[in-house]
Protein backbone atom coordinates (compact mmCIF):
# COMPACT_ATOMS: atom_id res chain seq x y z
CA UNK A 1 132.57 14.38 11.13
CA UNK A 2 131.91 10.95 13.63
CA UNK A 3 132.40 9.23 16.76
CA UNK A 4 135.00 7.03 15.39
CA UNK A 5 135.76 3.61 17.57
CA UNK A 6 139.18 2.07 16.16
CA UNK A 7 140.34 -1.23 17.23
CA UNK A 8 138.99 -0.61 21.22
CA UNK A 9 139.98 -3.19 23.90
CA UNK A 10 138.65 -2.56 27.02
CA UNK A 11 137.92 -4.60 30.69
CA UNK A 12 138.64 -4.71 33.98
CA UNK A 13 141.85 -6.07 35.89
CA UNK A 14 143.50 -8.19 33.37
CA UNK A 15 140.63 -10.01 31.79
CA UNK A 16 139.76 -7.76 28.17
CA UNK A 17 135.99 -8.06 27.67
CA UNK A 18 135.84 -6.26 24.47
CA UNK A 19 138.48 -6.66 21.70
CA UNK A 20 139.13 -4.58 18.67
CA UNK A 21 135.80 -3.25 18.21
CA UNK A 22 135.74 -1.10 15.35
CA UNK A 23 132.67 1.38 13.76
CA UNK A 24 131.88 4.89 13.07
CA UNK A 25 128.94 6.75 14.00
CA UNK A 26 127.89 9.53 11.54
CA UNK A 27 125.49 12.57 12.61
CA UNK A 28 122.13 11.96 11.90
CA UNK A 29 122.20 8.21 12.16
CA UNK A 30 121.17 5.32 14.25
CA UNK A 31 124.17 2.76 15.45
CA UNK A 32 122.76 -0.34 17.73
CA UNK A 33 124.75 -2.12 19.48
CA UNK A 34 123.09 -5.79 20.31
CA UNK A 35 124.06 -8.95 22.08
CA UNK A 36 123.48 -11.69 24.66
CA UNK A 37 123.93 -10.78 28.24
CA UNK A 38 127.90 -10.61 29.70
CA UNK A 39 129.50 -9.40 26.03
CA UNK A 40 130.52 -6.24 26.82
CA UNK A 41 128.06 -3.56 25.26
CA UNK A 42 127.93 -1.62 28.60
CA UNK A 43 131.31 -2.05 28.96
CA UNK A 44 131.90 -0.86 25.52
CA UNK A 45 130.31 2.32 26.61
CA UNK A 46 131.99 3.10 29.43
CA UNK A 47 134.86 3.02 26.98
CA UNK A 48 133.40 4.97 23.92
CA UNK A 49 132.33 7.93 27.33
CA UNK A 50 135.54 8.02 28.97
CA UNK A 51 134.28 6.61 32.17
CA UNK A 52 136.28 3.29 31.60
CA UNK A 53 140.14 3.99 30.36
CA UNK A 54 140.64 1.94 26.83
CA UNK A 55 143.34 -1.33 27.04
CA UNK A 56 144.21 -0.52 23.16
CA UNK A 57 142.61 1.82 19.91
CA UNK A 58 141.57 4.79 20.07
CA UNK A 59 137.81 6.54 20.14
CA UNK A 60 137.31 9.81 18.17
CA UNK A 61 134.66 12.83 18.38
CA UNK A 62 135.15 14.77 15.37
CA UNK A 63 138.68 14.13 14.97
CA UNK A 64 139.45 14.70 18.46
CA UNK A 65 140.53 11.86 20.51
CA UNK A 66 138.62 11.39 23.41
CA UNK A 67 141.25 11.76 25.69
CA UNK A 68 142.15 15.46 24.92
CA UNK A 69 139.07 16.97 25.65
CA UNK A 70 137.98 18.08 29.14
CA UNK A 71 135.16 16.53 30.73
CA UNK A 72 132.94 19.82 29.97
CA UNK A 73 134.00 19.96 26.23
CA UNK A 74 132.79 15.82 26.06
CA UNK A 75 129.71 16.81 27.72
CA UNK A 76 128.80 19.34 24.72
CA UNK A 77 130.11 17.05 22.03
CA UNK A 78 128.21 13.79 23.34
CA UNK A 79 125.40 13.07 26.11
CA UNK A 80 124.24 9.95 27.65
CA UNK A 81 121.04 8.63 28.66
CA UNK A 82 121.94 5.33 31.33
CA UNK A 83 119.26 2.98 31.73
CA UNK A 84 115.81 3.50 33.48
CA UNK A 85 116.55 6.24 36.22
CA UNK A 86 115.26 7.32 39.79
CA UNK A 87 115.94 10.84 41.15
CA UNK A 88 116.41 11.31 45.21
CA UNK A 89 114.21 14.51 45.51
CA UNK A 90 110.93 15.66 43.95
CA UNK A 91 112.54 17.82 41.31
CA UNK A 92 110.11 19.31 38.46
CA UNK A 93 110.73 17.61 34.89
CA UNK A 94 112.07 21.39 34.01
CA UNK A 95 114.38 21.20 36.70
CA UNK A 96 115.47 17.72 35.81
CA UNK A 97 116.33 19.19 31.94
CA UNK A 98 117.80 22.10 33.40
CA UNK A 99 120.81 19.45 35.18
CA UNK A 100 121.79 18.94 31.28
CA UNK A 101 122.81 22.69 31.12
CA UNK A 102 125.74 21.72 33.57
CA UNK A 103 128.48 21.57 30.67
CA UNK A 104 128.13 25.03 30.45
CA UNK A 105 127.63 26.92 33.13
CA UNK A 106 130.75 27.81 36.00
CA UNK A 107 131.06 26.64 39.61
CA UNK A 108 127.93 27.95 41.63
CA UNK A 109 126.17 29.83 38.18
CA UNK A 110 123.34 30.91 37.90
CA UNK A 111 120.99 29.06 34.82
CA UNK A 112 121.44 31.89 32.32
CA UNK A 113 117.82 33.41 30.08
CA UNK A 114 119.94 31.00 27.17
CA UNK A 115 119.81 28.01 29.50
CA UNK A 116 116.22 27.90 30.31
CA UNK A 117 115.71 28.58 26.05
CA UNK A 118 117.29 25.37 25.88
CA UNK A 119 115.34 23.37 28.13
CA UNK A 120 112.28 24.67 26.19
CA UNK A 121 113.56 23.50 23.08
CA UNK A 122 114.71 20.07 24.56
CA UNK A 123 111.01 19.89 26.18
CA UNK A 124 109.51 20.44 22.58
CA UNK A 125 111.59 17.83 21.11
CA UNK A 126 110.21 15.29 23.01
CA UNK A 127 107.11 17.08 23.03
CA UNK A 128 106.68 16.43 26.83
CA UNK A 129 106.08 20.77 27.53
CA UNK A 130 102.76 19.82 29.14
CA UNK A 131 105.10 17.96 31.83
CA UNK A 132 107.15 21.06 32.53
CA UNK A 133 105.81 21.68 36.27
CA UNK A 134 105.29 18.36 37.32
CA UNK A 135 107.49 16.63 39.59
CA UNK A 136 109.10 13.58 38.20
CA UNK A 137 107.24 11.38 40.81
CA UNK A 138 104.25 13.06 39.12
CA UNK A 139 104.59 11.14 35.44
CA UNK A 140 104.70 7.91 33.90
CA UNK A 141 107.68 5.55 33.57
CA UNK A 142 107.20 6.38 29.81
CA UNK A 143 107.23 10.18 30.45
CA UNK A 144 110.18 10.00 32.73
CA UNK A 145 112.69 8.61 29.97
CA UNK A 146 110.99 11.23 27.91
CA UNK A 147 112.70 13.80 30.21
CA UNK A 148 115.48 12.19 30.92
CA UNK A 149 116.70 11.91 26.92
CA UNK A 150 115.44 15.28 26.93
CA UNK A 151 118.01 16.36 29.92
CA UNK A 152 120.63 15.08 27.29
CA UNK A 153 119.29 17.02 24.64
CA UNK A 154 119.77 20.16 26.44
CA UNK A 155 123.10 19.53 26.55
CA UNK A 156 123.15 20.53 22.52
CA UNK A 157 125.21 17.54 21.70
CA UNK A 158 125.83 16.00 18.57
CA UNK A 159 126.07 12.35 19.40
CA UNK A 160 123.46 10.51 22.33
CA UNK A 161 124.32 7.45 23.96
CA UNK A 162 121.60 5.94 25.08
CA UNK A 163 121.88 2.26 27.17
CA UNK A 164 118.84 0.48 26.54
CA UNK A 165 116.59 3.41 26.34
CA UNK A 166 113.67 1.21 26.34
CA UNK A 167 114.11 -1.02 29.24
CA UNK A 168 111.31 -1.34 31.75
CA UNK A 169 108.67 0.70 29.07
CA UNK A 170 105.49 -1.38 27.77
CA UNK A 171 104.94 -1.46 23.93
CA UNK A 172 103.27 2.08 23.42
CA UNK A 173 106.07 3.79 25.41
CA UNK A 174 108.48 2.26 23.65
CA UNK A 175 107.46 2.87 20.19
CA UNK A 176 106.94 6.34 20.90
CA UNK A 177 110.68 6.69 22.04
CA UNK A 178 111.81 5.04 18.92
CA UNK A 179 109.82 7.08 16.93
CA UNK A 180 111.96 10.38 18.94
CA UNK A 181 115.16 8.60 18.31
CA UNK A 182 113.73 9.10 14.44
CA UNK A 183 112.80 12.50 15.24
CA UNK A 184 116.12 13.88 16.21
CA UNK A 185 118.08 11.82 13.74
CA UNK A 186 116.93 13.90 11.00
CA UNK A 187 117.73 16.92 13.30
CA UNK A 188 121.01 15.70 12.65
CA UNK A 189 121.45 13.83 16.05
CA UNK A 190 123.66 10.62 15.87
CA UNK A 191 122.71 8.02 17.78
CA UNK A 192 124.14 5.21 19.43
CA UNK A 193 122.32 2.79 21.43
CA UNK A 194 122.26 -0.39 22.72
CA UNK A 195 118.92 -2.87 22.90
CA UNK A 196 118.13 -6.57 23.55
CA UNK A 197 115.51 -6.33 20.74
CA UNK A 198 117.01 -6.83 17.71
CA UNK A 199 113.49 -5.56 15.74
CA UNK A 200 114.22 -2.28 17.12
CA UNK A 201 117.17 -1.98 14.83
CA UNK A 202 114.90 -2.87 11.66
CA UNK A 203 112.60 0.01 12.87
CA UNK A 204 115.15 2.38 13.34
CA UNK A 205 116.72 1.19 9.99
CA UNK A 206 119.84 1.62 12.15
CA UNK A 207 123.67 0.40 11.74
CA UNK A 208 124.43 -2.20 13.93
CA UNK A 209 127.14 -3.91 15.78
CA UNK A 210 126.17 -7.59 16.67
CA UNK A 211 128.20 -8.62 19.70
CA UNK A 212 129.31 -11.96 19.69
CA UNK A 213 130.81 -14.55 22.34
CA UNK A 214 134.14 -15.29 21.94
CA UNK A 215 134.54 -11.26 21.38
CA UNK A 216 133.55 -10.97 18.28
CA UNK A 217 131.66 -8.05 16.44
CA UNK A 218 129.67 -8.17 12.82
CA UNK A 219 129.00 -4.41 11.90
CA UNK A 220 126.82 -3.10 9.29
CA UNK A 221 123.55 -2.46 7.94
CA UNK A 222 120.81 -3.87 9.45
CA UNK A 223 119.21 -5.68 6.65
CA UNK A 224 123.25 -7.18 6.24
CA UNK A 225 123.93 -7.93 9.70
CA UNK A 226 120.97 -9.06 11.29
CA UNK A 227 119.97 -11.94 8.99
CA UNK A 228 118.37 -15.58 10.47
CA UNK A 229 121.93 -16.91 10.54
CA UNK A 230 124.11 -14.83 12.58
CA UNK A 231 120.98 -14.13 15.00
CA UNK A 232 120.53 -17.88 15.80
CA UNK A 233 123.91 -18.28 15.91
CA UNK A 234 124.23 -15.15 18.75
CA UNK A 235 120.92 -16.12 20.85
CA UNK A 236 120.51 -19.72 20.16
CA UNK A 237 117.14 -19.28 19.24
CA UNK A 238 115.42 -20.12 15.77
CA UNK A 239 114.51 -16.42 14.46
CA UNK A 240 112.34 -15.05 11.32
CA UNK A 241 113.45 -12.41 9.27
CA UNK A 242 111.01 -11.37 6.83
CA UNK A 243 109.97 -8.48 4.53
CA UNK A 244 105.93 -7.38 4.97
CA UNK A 245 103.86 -5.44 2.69
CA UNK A 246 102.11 -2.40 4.56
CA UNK A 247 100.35 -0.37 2.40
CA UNK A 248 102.68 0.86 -0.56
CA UNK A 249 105.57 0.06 1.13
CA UNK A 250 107.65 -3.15 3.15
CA UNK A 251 108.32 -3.38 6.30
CA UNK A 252 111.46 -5.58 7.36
CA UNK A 253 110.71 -7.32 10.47
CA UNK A 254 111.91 -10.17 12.73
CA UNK A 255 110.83 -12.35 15.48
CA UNK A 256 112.02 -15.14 17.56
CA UNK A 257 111.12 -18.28 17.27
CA UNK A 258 109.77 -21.09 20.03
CA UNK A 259 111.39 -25.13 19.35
CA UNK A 260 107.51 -25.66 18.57
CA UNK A 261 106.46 -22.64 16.37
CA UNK A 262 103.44 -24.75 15.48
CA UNK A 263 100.92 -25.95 18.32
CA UNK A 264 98.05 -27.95 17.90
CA UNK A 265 94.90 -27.63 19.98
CA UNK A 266 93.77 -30.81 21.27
CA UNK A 267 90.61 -31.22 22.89
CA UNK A 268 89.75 -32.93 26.15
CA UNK A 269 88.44 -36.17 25.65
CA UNK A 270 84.54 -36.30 25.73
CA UNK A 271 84.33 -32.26 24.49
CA UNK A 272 82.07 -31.73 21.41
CA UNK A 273 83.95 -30.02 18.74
CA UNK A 274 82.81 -26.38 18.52
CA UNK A 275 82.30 -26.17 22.32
């Protein structure tokens, strides 16, 4: 079982912006999807969602190609989490988890005893319960993409897309939704995301699919795909990849470099060293 992407083209009008991209996403695993700016990876997503008809190839759920399933039977297979979000009215966070239930209920239902059972579980997942009765306006931009993955979640999918899941969060937030993404991987979530951060994927020890100008897509294992080559050759910016001792273990890491890695501190003329 996989979200299978075979040889998609997709764009708009007659202009493809993404060409042949190929990869498979397995259930309980992490595929990022990085790149500069104007590539294609939302694009790509509309695609791999149904929200953007494919030019050419094919995208698979399961075995099931995309295109014969309904929009509620998508909905339960796969759930998507766009970028930072704003709701209209003052809905609770429950309420706001309880829109993910959609896929299953009928034309004017009623949320159903096993509906709200799900919204508790999805609430739990991201450990967010405490948030339940609180309007959205209530919480942190942190805690609001906390509810919002966990509206997904109670949609009881087996894949989440998630564009840039991160965006717009300050360092704390944003490790602690990585370290959910972890979480419900090894609930047997797959995961497919995309992120301007490219040391995300080496936390996430995720697959990745390096998007390239010119249309072009490297896929594979982190530690393959994301070396100090192919990164400075995607940004344009000198980059260090490096393994780190941390306790018993190593942790891979990377970070961009400035032209002038090194600076020197110069002192103002007439200023007494040590002042």
């Amino acid at each position: 079982m996989a979200l299978v992407v075979n040889d998609l083209t997709c764009g708009y009008g007659d202009d493809p912006v993404v060409e042949r991209a190929s990869f498979a996403l397995a259930p309980g695993r992490v595929l990022a999807v990085l790149g500069p700016n104007g590539v294609g990876k939302t694009t790509l997503f509309k695609c791999v969602l149904g929200f953007l008809p494919a030019r050419g190839g094919s995208v698979e759920i399961d075995g099931a190609p995309l295109a014969s399933l309904s929009r509620a039977e998508l909905a339960q297979r796969i759930a998507y989490v766009p970028q930072m979000q704003t709701l209209p009215f003052a809905y609770t966070v429950e309420d706001a988890v309880l829109m993910g239930r959609a896929p299953y209920l009928r034309l004017l239902q009623q949320p159903r005893p096993e509906d709200y059972a799900a919204v508790q579980r999805a609430l739990a997942l991201m450990g967010i319960e405490h948030l339940a009765k609180k309007t959205c306006a209530e919480v942190s931009g942190g805690e609001l993409q906390m509810a919002f993955i966990a509206r997904a979640l109670a949609q009881e999918p087996r894949y989440l897309v998630m564009d840039e899941p991160t965006a717009s969060l300050d360092f704390g937030n944003q490790m602690h939704v990585l370290e959910r993404i972890i979480d419900l991987t090894g609930r047997g979530i797959g995961v497919l995301l995309t992120t301007h951060d490219p040391s995300q994927a080496f936390t996430l020890k995720a697959d990745v699919v390096l998007m390239q100008r010119g249309r072009r897509q490297r896929c594979g294992y982190y530690r393959d795909v994301l070396t100090e080559d192919a990164l400075r050759e995607t940004y344009g910016v000198d980059v260090l990849v490096r393994s780190l001792p941390y306790g018993e273990k190593t942790v891979d890491c990377c970070m961009a470099l400035p032209k002038d890695a090194v600076h020197h501190h110069v002192r103002p003329e007439g200023e007494a060293e040590g002042a």
